[in-house]
C-alpha atoms as a PDB file:
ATOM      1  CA  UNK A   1    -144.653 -18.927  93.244  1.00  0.00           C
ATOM      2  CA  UNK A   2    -143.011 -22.297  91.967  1.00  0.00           C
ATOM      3  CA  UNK A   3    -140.630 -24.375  93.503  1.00  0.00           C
ATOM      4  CA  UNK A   4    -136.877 -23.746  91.683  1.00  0.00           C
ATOM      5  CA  UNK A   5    -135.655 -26.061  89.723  1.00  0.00           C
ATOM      6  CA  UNK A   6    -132.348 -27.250  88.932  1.00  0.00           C
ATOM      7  CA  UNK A   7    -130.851 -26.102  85.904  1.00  0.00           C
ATOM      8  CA  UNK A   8    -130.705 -28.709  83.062  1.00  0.00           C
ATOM      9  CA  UNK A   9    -127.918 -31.053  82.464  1.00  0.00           C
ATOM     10  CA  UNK A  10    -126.802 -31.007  79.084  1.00  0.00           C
ATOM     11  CA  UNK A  11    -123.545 -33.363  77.826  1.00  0.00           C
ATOM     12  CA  UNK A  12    -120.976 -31.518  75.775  1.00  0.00           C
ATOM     13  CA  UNK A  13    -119.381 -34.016  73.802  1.00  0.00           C
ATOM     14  CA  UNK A  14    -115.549 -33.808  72.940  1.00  0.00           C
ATOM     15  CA  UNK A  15    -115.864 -35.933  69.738  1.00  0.00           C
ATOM     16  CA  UNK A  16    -116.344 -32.793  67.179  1.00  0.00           C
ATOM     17  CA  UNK A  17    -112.935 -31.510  68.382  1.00  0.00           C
ATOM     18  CA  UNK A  18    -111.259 -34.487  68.226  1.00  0.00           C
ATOM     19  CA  UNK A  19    -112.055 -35.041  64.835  1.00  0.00           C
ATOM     20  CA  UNK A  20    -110.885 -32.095  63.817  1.00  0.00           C
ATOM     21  CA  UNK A  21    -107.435 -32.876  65.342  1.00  0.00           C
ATOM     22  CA  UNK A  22    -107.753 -36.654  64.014  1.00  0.00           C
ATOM     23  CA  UNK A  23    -108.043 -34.440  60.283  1.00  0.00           C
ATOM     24  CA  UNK A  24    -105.516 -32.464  61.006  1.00  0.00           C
ATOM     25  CA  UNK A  25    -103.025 -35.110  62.060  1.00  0.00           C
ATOM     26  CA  UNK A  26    -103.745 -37.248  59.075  1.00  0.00           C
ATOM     27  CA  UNK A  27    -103.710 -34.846  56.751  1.00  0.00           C
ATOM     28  CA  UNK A  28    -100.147 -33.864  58.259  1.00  0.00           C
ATOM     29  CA  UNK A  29     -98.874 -37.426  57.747  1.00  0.00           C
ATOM     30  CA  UNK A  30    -100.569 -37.729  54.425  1.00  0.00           C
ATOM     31  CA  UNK A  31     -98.117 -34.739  52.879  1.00  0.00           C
ATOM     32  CA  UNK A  32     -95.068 -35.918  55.061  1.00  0.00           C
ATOM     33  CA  UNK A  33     -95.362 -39.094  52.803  1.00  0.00           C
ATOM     34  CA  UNK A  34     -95.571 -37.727  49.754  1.00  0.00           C
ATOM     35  CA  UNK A  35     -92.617 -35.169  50.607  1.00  0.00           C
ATOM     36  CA  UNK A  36     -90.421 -38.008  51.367  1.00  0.00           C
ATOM     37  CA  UNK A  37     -91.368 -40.105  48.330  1.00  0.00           C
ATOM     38  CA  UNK A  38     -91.161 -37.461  45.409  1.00  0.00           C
ATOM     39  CA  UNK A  39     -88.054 -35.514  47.251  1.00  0.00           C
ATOM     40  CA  UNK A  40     -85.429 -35.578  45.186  1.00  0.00           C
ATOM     41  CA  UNK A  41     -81.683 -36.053  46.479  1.00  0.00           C
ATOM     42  CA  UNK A  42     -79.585 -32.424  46.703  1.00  0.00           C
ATOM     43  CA  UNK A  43     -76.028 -33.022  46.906  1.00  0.00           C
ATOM     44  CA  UNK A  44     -74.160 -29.781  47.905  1.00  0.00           C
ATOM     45  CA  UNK A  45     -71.621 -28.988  45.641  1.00  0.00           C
ATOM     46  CA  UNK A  46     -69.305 -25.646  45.368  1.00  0.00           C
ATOM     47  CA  UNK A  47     -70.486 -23.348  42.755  1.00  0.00           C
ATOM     48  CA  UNK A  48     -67.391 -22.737  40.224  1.00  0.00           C
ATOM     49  CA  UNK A  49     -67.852 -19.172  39.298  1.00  0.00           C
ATOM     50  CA  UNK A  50     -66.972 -18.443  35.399  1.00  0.00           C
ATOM     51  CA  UNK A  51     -65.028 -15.396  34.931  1.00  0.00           C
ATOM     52  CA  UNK A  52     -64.989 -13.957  31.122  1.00  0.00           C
ATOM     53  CA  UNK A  53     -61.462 -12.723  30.393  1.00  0.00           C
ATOM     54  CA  UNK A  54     -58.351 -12.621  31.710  1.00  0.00           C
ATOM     55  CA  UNK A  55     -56.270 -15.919  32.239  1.00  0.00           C
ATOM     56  CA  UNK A  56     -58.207 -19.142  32.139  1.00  0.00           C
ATOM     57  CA  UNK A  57     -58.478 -21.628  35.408  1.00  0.00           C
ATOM     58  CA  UNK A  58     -56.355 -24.412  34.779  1.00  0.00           C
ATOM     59  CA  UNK A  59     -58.703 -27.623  36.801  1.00  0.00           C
ATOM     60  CA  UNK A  60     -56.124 -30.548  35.945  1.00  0.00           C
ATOM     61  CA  UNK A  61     -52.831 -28.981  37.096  1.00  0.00           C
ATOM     62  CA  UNK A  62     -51.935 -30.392  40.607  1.00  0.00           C
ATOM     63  CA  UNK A  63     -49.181 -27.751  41.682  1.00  0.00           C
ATOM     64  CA  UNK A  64     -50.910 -26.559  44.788  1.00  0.00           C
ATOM     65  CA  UNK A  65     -52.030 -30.452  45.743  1.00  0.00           C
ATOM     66  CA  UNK A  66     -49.259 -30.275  47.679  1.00  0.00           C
ATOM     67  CA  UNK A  67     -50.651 -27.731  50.386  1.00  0.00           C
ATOM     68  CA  UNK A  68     -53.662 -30.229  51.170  1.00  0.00           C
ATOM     69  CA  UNK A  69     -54.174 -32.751  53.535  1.00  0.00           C
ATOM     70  CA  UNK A  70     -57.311 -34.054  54.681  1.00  0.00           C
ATOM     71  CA  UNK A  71     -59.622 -31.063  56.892  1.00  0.00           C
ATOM     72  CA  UNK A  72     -56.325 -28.431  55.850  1.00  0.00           C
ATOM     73  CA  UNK A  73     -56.925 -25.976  54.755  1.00  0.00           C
ATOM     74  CA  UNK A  74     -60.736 -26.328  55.427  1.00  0.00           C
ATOM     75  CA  UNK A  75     -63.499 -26.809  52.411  1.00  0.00           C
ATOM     76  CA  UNK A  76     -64.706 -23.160  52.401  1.00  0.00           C
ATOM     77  CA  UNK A  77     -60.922 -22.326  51.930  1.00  0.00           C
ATOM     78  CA  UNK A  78     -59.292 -24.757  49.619  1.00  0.00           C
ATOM     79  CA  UNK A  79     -61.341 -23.446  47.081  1.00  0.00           C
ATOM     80  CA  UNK A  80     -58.497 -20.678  46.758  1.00  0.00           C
ATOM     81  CA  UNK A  81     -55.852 -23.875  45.538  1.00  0.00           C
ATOM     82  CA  UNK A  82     -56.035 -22.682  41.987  1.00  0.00           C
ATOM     83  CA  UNK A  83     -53.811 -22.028  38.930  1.00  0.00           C
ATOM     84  CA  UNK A  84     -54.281 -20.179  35.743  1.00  0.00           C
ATOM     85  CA  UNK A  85     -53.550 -22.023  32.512  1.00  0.00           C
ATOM     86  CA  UNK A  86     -50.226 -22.756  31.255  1.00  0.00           C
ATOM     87  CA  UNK A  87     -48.637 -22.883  35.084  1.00  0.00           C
ATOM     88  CA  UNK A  88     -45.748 -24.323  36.069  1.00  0.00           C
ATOM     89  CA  UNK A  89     -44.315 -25.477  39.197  1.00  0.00           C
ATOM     90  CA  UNK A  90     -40.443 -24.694  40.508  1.00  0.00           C
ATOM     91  CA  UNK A  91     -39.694 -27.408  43.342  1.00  0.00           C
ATOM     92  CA  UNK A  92     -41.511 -28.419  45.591  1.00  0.00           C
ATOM     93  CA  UNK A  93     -43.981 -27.052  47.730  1.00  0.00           C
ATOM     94  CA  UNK A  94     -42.704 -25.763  51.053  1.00  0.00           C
ATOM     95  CA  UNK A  95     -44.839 -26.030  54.766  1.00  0.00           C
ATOM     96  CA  UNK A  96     -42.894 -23.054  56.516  1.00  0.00           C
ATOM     97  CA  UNK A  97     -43.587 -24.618  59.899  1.00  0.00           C
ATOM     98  CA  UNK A  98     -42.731 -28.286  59.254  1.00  0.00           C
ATOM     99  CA  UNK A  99     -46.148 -29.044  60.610  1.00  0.00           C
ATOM    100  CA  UNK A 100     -45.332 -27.530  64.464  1.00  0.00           C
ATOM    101  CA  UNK A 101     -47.879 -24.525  64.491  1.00  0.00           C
ATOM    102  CA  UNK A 102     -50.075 -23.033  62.269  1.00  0.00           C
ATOM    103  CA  UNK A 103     -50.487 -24.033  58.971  1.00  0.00           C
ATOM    104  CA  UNK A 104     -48.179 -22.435  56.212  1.00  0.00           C
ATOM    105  CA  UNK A 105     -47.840 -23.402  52.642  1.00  0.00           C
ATOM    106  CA  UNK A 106     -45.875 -21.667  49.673  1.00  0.00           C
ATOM    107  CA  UNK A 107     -44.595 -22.895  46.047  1.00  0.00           C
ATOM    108  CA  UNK A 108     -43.205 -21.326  43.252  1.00  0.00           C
ATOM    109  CA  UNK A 109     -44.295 -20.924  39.879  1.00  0.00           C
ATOM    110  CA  UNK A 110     -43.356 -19.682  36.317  1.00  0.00           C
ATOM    111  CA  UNK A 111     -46.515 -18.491  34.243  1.00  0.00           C
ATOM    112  CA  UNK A 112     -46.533 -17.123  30.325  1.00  0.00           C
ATOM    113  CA  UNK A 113     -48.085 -13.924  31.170  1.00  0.00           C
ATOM    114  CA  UNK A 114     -48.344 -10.727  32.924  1.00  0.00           C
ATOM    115  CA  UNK A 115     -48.238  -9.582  36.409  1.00  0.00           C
ATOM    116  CA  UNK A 116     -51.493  -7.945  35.950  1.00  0.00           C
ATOM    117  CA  UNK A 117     -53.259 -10.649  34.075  1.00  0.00           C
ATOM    118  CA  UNK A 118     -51.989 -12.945  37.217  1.00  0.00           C
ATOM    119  CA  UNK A 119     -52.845 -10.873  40.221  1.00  0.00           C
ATOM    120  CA  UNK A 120     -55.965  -9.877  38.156  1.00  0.00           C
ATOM    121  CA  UNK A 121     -57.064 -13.566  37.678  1.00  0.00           C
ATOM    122  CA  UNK A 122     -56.478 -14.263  41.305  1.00  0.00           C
ATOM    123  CA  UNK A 123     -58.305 -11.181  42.394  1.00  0.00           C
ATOM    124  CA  UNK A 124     -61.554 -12.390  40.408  1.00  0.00           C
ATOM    125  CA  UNK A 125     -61.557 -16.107  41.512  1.00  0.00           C
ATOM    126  CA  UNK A 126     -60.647 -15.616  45.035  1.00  0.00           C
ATOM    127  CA  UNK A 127     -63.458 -12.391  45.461  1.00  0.00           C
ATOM    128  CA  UNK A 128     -65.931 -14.501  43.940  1.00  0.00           C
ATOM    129  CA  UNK A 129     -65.151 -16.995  46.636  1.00  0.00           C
ATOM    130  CA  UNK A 130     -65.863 -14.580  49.479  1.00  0.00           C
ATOM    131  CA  UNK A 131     -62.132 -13.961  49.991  1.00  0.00           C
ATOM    132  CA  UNK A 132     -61.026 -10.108  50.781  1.00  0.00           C
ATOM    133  CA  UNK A 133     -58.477  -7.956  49.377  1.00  0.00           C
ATOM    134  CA  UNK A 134     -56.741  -6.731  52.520  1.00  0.00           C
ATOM    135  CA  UNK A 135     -53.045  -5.700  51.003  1.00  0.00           C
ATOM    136  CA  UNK A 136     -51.765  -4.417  47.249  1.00  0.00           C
ATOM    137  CA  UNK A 137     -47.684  -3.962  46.914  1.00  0.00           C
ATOM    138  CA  UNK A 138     -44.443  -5.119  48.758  1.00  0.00           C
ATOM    139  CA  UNK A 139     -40.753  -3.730  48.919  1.00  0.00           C
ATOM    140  CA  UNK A 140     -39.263  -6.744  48.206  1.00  0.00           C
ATOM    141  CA  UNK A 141     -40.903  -8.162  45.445  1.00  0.00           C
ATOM    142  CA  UNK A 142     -42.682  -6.628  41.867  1.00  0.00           C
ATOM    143  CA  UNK A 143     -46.358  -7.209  42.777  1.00  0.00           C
ATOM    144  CA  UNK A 144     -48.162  -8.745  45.406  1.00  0.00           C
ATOM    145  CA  UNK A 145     -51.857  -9.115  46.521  1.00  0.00           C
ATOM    146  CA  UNK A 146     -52.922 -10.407  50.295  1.00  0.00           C
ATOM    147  CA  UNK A 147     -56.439 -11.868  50.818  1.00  0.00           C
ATOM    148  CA  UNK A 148     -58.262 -12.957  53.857  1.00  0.00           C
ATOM    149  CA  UNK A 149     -60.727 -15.028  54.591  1.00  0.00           C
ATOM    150  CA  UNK A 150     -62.320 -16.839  57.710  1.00  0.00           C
ATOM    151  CA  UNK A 151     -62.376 -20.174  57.556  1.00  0.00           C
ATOM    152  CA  UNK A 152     -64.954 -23.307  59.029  1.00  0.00           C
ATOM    153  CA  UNK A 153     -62.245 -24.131  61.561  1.00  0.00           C
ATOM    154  CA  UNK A 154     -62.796 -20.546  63.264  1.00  0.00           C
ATOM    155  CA  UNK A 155     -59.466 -19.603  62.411  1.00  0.00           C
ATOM    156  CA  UNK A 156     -58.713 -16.642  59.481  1.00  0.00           C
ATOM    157  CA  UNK A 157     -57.020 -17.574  56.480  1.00  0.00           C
ATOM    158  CA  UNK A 158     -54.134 -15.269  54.674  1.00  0.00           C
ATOM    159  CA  UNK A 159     -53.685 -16.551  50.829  1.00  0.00           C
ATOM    160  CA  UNK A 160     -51.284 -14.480  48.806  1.00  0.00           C
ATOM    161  CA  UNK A 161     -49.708 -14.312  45.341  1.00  0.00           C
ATOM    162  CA  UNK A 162     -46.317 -12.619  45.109  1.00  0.00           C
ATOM    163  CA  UNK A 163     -44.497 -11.537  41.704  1.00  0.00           C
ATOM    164  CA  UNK A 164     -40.927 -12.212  42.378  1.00  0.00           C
ATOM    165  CA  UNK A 165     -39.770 -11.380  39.116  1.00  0.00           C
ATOM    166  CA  UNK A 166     -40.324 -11.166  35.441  1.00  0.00           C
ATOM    167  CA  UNK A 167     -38.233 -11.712  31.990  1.00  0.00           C
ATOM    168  CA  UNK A 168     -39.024 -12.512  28.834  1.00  0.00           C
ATOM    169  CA  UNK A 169     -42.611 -12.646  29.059  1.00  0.00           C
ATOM    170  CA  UNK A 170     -42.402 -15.360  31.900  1.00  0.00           C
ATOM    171  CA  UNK A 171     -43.060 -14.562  35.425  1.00  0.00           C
ATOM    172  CA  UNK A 172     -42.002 -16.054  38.420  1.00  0.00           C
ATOM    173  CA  UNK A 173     -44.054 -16.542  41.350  1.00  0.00           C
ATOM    174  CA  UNK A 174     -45.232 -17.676  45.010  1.00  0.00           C
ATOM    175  CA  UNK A 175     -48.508 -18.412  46.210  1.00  0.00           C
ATOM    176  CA  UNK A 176     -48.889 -18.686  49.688  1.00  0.00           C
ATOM    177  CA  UNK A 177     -51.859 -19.383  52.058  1.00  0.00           C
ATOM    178  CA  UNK A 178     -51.195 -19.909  55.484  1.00  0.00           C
ATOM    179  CA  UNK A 179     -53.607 -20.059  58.907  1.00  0.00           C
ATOM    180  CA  UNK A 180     -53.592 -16.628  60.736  1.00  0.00           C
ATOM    181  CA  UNK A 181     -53.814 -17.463  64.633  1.00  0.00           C
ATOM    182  CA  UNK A 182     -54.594 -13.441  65.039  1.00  0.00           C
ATOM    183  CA  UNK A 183     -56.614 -11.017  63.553  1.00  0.00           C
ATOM    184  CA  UNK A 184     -56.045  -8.665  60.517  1.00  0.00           C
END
């Protein structure tokens, strides 16, 4: 019988491991380079949607300027501050509250058209917008549409376009948008 032996002592190196992190890390830092050097710069803009027929979106008329002040209404919702061509204002724009409260703006308008050209182009631009149709008709008025939307402040948004009246071929209206401290 022979004496036992201790086993042998063998060294396991941690090198091979190592320099598969060391490739790993450098590789890593190689692409993060060359991402930042050949990304280009994105700046976010807000889609304008084209819609074919109907009125036409009138960009350079400033009648609904008036219901803006900086942060109110918010970005996602002051998209809805639009006019169809051949739009003109009748006084001056109102704030319902004076400022105490929630948010409230209305003007009036005269337009060369129809009421179902207007509330039509209003229904395309604001739905493309992400806005909802929540209300058709009145009692006191020929036409009106209500849409709702909820805005980056966390509060929900009413904008609305009422046809007070028409003669001639001209109509006269109100658009409205206002801040809606309750729920639809």
């Amino acid at each position: 019988m022979s004496e036992p032996r201790p086993p042998l002592t063998t060294t396991t190196s941690i090198l091979p491991a190592m320099l598969v992190v060391g490739v790993a890390l450098g590789t890593l830092v190689i692409f993060l380079i060359i991402d930042l050097v050949t990304s280009p710069r994105v700046t976010p803009s807000s889609p304008r949607v084209a819609i074919v027929g109907g009125l036409g979106l009138d960009a350079h008329n400033a009648g609904l300027r008036a219901c803006q002040s900086p942060g109110t209404p918010p970005s996602n919702i002051s998209g809805a501050l639009v006019l169809p061509v051949s739009t003109h204002s009748q006084g001056a724009a109102v704030h319902a509250n004076s400022g105490a409260g929630d948010y409230d703006c209305l003007r009036h308008f005269t337009t060369r058209t129809s009421a179902g050209a207007l509330l039509g182009f209003y229904e395309a631009h604001l739905e493309s917008q992400g806005w909802s149709l929540f209300s058709t008709g009145t009692s006191h008025a020929l036409a009106q549409m209500l849409f709702q939307k909820a805005g980056s402040d966390t509060f929900y948004w009413v904008a609305g376009v009422t046809v007070n009246s028409s003669s001639n071929g001209r109509l006269s209206w109100t658009f409205r948008i206002y801040q809606n401290s309750s729920t639809i």
